[in-house]
N, C-alpha and C. Protein backbone atom coordinates (compact mmCIF):
# COMPACT_ATOMS: atom_id res chain seq x y z
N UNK A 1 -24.24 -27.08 -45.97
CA UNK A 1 -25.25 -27.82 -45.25
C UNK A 1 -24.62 -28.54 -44.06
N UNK A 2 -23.36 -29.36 -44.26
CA UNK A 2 -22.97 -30.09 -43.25
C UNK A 2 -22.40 -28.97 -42.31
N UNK A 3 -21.99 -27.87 -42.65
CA UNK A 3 -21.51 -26.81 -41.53
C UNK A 3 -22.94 -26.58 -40.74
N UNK A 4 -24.11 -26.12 -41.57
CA UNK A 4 -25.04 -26.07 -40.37
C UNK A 4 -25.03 -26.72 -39.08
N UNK A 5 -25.11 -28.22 -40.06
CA UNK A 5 -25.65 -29.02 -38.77
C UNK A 5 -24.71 -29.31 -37.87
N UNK A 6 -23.76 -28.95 -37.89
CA UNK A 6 -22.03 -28.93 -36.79
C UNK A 6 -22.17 -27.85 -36.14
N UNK A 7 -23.09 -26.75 -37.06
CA UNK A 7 -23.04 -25.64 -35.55
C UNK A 7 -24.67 -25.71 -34.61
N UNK A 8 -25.66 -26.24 -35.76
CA UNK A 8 -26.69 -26.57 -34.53
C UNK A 8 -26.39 -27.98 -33.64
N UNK A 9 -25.56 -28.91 -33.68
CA UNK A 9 -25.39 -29.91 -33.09
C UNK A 9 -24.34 -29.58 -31.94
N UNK A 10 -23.24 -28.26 -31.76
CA UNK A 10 -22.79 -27.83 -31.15
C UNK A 10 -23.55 -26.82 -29.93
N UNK A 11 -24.40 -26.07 -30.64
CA UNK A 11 -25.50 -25.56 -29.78
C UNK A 11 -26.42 -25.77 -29.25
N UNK A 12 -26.83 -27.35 -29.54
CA UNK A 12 -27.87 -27.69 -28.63
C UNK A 12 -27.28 -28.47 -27.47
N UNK A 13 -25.84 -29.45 -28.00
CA UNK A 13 -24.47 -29.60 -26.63
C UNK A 13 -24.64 -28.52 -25.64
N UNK A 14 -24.43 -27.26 -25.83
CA UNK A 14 -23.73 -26.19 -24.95
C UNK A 14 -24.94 -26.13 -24.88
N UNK A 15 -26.30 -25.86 -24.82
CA UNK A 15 -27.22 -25.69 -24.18
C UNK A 15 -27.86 -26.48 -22.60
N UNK A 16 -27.58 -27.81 -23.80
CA UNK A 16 -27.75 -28.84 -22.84
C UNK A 16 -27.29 -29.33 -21.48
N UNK A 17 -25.77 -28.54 -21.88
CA UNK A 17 -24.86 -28.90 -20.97
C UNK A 17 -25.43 -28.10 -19.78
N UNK A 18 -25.14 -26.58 -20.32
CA UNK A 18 -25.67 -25.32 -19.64
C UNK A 18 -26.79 -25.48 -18.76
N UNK A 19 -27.68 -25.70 -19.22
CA UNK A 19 -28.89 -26.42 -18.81
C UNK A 19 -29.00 -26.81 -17.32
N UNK A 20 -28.25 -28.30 -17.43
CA UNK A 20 -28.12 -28.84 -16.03
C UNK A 20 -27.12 -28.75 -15.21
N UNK A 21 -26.24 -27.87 -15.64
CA UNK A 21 -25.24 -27.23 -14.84
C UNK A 21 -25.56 -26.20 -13.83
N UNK A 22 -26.47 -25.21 -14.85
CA UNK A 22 -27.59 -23.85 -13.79
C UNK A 22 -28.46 -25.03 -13.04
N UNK A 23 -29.66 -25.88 -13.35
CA UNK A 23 -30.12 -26.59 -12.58
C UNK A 23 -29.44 -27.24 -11.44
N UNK A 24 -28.13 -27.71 -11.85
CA UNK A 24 -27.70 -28.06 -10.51
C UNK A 24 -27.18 -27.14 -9.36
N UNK A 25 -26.43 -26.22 -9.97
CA UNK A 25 -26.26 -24.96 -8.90
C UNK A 25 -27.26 -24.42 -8.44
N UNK A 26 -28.41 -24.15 -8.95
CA UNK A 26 -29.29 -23.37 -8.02
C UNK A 26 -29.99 -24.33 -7.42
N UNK A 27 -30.09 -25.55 -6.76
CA UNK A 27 -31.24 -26.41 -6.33
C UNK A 27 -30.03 -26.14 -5.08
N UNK A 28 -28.87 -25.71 -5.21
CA UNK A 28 -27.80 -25.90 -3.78
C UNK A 28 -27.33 -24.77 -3.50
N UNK A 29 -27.81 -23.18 -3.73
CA UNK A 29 -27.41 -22.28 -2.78
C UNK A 29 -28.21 -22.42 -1.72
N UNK A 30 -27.52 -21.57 -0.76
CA UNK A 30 -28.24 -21.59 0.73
C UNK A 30 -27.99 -19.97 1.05
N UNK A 31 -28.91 -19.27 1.59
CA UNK A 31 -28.89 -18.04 1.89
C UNK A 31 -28.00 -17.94 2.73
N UNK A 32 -27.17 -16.75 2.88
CA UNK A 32 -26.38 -16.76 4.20
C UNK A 32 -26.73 -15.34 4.59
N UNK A 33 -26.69 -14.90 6.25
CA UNK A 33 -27.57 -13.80 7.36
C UNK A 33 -25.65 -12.92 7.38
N UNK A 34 -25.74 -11.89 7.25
CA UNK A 34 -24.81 -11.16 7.74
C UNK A 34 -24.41 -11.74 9.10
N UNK A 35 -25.23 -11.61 10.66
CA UNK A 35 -24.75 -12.04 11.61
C UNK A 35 -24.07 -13.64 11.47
N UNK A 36 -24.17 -14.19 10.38
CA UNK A 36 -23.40 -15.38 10.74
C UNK A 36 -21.91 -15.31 10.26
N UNK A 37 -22.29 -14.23 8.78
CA UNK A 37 -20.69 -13.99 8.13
C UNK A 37 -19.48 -13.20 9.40
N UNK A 38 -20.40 -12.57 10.20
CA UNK A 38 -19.76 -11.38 11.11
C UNK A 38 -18.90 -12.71 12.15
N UNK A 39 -19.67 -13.16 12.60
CA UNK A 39 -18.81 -14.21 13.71
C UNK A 39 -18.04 -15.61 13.10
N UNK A 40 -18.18 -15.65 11.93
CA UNK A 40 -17.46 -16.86 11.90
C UNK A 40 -15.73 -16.63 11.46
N UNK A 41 -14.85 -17.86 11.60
CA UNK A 41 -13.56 -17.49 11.97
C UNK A 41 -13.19 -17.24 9.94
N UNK A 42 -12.10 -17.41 9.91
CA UNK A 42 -11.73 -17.34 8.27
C UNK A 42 -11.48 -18.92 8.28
N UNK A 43 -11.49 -18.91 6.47
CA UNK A 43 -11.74 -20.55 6.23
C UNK A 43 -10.40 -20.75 5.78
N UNK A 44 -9.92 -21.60 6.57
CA UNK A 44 -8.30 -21.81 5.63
C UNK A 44 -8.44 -22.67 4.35
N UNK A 45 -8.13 -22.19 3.39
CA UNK A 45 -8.20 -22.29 1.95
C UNK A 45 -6.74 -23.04 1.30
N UNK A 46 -6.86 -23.80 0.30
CA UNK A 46 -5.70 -24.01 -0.39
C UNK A 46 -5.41 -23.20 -1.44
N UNK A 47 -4.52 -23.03 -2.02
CA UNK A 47 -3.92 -21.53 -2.91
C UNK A 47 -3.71 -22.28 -3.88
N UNK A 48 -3.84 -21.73 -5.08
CA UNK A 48 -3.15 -21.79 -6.47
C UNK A 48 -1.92 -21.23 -6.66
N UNK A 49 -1.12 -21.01 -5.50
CA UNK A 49 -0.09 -20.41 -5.58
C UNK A 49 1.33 -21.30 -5.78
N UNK A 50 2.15 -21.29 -6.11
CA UNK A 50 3.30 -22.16 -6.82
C UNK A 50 3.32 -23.73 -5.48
N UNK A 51 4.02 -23.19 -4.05
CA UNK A 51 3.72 -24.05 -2.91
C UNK A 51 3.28 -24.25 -2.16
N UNK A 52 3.07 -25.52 -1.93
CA UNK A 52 1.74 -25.68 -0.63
C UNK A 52 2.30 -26.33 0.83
N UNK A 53 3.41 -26.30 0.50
CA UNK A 53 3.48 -26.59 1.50
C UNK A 53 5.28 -25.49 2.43
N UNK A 54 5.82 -25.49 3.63
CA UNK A 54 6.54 -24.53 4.12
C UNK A 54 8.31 -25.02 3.39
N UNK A 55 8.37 -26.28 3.53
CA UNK A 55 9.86 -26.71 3.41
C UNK A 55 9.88 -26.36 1.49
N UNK A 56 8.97 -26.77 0.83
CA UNK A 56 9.28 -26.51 -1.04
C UNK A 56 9.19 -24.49 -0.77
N UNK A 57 8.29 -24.05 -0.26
CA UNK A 57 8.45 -22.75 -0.13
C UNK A 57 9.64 -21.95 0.82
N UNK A 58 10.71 -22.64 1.25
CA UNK A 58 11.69 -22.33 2.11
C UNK A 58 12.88 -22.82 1.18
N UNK A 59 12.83 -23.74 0.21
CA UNK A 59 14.18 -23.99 -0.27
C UNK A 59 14.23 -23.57 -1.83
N UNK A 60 12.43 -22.58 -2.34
CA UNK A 60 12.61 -22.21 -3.70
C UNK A 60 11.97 -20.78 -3.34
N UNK A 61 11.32 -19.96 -3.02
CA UNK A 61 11.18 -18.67 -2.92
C UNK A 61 12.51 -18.01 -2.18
N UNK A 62 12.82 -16.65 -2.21
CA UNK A 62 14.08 -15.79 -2.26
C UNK A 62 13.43 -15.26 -0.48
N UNK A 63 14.25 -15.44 0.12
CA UNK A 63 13.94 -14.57 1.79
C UNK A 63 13.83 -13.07 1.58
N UNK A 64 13.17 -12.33 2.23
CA UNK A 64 13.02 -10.73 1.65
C UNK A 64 12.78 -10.55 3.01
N UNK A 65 13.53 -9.76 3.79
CA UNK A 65 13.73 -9.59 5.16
C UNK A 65 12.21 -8.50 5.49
N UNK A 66 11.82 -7.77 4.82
CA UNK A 66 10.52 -6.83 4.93
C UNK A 66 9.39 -7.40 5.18
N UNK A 67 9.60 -9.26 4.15
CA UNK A 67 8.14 -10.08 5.10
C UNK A 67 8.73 -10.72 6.00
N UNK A 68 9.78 -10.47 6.94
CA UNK A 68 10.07 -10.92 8.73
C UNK A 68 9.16 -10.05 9.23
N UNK A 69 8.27 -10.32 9.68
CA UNK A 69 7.08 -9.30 10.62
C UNK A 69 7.35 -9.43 12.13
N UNK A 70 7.80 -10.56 12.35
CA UNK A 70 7.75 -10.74 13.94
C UNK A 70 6.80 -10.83 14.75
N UNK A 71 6.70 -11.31 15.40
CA UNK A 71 5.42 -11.99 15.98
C UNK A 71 4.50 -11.05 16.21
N UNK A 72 2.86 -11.35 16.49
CA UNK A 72 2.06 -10.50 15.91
C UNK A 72 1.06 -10.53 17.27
N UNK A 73 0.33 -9.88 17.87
CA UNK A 73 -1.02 -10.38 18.66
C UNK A 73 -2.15 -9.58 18.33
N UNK A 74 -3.55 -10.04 18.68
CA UNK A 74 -4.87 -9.51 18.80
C UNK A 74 -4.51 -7.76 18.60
N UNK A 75 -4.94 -7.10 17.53
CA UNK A 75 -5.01 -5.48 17.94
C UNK A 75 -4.10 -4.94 17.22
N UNK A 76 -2.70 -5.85 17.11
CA UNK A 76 -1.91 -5.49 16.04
C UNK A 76 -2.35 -5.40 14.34
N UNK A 77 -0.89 -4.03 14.28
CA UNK A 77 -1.14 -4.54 12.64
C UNK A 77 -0.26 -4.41 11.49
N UNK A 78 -0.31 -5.82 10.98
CA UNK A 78 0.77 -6.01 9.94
C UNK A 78 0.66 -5.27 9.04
N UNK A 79 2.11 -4.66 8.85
CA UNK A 79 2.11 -3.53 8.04
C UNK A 79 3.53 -3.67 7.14
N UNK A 80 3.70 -3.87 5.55
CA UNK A 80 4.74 -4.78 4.92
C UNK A 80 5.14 -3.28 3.90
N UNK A 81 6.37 -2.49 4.08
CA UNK A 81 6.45 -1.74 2.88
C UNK A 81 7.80 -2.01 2.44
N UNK A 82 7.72 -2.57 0.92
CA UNK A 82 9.07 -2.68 0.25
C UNK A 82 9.33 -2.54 -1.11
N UNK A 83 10.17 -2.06 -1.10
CA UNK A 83 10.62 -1.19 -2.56
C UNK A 83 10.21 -1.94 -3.62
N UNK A 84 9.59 -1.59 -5.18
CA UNK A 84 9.11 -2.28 -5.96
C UNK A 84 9.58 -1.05 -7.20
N UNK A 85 10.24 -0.59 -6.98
CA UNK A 85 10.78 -0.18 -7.84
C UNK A 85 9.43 0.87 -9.17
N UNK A 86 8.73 0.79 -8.81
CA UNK A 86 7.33 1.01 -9.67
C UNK A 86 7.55 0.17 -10.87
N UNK A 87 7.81 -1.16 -10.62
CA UNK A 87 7.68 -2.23 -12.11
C UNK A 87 6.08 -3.16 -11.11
N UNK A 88 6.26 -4.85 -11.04
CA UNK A 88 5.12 -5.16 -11.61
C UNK A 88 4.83 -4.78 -9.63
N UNK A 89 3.13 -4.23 -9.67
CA UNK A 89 2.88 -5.17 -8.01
C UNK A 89 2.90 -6.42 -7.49
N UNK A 90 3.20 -6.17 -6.57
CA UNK A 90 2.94 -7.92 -5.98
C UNK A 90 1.75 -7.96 -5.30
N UNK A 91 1.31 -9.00 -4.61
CA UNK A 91 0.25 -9.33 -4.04
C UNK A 91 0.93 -10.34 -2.69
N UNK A 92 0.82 -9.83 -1.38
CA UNK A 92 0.83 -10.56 -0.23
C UNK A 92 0.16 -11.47 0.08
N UNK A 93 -0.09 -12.68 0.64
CA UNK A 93 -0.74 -13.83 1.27
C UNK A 93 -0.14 -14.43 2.68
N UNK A 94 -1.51 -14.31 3.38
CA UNK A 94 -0.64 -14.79 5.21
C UNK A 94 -1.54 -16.45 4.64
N UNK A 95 -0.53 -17.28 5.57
CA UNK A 95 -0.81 -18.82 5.77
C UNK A 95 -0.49 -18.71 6.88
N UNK A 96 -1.62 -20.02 7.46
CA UNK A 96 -1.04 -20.52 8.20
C UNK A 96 -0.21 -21.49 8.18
N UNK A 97 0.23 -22.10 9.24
CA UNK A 97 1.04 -22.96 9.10
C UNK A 97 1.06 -24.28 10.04
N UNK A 98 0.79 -25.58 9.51
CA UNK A 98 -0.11 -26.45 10.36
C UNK A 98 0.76 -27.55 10.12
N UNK A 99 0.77 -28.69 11.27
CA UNK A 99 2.10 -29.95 10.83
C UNK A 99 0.98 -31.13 10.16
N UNK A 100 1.12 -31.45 9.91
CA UNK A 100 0.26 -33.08 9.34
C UNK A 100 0.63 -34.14 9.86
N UNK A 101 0.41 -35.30 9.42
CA UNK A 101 0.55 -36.84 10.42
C UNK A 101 2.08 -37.12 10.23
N UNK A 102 2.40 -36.59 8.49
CA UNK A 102 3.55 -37.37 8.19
C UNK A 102 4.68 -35.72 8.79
N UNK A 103 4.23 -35.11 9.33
CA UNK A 103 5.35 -33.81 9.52
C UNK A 103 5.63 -33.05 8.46
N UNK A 104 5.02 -33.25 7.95
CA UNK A 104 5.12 -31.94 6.61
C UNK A 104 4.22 -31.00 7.24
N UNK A 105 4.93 -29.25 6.83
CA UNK A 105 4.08 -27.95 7.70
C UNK A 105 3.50 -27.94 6.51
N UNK A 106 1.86 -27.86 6.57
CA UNK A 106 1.41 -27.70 4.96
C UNK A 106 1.15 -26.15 5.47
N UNK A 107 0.64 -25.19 4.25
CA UNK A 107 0.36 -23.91 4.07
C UNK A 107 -1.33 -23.73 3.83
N UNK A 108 -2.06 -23.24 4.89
CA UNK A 108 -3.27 -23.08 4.28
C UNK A 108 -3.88 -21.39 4.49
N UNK A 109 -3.67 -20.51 2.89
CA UNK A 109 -4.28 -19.39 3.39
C UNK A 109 -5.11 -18.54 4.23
N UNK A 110 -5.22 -17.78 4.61
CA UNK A 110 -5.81 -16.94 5.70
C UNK A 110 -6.27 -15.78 5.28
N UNK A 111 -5.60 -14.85 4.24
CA UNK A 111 -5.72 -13.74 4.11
C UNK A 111 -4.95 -13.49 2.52
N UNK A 112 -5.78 -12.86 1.51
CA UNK A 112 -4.74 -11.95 0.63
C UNK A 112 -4.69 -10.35 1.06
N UNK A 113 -3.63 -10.12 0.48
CA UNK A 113 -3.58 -8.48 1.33
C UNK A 113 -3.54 -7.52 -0.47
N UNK A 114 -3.79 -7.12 -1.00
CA UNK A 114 -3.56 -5.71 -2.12
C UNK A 114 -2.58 -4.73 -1.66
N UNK A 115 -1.09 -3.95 -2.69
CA UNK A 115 -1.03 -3.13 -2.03
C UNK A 115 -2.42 -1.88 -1.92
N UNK A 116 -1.30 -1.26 -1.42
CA UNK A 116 -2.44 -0.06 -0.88
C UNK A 116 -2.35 1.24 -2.28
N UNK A 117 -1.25 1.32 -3.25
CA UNK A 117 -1.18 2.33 -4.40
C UNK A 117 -0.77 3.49 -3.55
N UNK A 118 -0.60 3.71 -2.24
CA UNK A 118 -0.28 4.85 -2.14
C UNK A 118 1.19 5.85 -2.01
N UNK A 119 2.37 4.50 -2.40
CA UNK A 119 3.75 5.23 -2.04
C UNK A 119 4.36 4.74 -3.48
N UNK A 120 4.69 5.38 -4.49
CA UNK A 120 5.26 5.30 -5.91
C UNK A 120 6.88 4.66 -5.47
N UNK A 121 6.87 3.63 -6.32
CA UNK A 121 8.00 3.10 -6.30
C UNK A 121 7.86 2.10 -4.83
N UNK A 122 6.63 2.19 -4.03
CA UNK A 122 6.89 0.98 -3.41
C UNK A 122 5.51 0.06 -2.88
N UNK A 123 5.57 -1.06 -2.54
CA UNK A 123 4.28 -1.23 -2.29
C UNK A 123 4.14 -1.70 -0.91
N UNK A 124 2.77 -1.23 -0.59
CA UNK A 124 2.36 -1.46 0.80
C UNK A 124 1.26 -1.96 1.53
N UNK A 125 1.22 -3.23 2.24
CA UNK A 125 0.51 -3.94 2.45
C UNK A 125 0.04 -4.05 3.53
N UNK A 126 -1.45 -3.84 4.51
CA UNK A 126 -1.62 -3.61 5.44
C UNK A 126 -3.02 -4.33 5.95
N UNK A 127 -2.61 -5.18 6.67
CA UNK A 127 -4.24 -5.67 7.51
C UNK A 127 -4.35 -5.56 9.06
N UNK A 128 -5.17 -5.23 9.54
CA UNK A 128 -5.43 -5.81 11.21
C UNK A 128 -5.64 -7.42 11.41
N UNK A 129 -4.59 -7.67 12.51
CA UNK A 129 -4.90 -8.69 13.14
C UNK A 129 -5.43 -8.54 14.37
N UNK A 130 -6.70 -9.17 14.23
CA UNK A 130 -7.58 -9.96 14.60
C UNK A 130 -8.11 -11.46 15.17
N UNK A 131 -9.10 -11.82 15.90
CA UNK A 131 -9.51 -12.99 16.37
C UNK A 131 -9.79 -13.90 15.29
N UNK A 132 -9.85 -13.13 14.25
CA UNK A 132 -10.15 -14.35 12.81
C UNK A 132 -9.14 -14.99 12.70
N UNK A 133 -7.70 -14.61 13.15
CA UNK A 133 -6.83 -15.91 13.15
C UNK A 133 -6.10 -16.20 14.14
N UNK A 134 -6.42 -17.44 14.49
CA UNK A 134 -6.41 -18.59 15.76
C UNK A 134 -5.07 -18.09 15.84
N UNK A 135 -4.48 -18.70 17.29
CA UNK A 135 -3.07 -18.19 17.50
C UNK A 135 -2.49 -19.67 17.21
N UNK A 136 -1.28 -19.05 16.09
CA UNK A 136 -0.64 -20.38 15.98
C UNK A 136 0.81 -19.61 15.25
N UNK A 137 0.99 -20.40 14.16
CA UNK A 137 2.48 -20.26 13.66
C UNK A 137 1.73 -19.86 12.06
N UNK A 138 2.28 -18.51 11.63
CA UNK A 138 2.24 -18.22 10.19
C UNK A 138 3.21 -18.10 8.94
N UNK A 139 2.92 -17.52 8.01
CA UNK A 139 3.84 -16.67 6.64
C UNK A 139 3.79 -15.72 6.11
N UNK A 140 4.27 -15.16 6.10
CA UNK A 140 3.43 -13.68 4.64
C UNK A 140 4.36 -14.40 3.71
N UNK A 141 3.61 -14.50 2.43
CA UNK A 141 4.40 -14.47 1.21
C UNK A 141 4.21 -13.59 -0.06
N UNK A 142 5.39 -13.55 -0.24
CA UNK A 142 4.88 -12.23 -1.70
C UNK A 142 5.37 -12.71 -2.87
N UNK A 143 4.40 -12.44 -3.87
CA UNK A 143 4.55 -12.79 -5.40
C UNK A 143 4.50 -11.85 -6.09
N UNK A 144 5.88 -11.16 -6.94
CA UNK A 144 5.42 -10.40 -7.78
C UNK A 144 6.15 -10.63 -9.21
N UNK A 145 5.41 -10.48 -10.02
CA UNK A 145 5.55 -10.83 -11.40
C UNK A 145 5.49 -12.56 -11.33
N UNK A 146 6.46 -13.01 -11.69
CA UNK A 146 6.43 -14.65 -11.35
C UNK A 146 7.75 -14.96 -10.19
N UNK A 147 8.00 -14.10 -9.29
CA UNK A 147 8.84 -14.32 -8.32
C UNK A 147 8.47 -14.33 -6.96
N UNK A 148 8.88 -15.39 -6.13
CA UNK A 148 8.02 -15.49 -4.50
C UNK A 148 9.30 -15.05 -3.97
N UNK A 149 8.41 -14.62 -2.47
CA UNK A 149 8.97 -13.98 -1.75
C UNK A 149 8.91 -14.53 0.05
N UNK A 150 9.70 -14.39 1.03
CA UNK A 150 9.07 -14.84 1.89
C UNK A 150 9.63 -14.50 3.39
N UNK A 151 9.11 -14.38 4.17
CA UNK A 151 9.98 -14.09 5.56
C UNK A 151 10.22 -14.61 7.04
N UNK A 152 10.34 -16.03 6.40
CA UNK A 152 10.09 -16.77 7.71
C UNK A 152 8.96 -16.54 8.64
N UNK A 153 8.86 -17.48 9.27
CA UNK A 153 7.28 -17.53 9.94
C UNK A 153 7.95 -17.03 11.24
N UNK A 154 6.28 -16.50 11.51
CA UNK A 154 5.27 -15.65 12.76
C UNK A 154 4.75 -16.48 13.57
N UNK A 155 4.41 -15.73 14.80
CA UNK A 155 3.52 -16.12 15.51
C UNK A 155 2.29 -14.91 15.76
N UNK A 156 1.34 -15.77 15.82
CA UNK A 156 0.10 -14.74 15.89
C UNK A 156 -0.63 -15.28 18.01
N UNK A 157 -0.68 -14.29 18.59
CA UNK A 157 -0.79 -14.52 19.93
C UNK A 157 -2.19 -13.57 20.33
N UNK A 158 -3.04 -14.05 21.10
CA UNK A 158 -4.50 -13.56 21.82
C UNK A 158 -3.86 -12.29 21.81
């Protein structure tokens, strides 16, 4: 008997909860028009990724000379292939790279990249650059398995 009422007193919680959780999310979507997704710039995002900022990601990720890209402009396109041995993939991420009041370069994403699956034993990562990112100072960084990767920063130019 007392188990019942621990699991209906649990389920009318999670209902409840549920409840005004959907009520509150849907009273606040807002439709969005393709033509607005098409022109607007990319949103620089903060990452769940180990660092957020350039100096903790410069004195604990390993340099991997393949993400040195070298400076980049409008039309170009970054194109990252490096041996992976066919163990785990990694996954690429461009940041930018922005100073703050106190001079710390913080890191705010721009882009994840997938490899592409198409060269065994290595992986390959490829996007166009584009006007979606402002010209400034960047990163590619790579994570694979639980190891970062990184290649000194870019410049991205009109």
């Amino acid at each position: 008997m007392k188990v019942n009422f621990c699991v209906k007193v649990a389920i009318i919680g999670a209902l409840t909860i549920g409840g005004s959780v959907f009520s509150y999310t849907t009273g606040s979507i807002t439709p969005a028009s393709a033509e607005t997704q098409f022109i607007q710039k990319a949103s620089p995002v903060s990452d769940d990724w180990q660092w957020q900022n350039y100096f903790l990601l410069h004195h604990n990720a390993d340099f991997l000379q393949e993400l040195a890209v070298g400076d980049l402009r409008y039309g170009d396109t970054l194109d990252i292939r490096i041996y992976t041995g066919g163990k785990a993939k990694g996954i690429v991420k461009i940041y930018r790279l922005s100073e703050d009041e106190n001079e710390v370069v913080n890191m705010q994403r721009y882009k994840t990249i997938y490899d592409t699956g198409t060269e065994h034993n290595y992986g390959r990562f490829v996007t166009p650059i584009t006007s979606v990112y402002d010209p400034g100072s960047y990163v590619a960084v790579m994570k694979r398995g639980e190891n970062y990767y990184y290649g000194g920063s870019f410049k991205i130019k009109k």
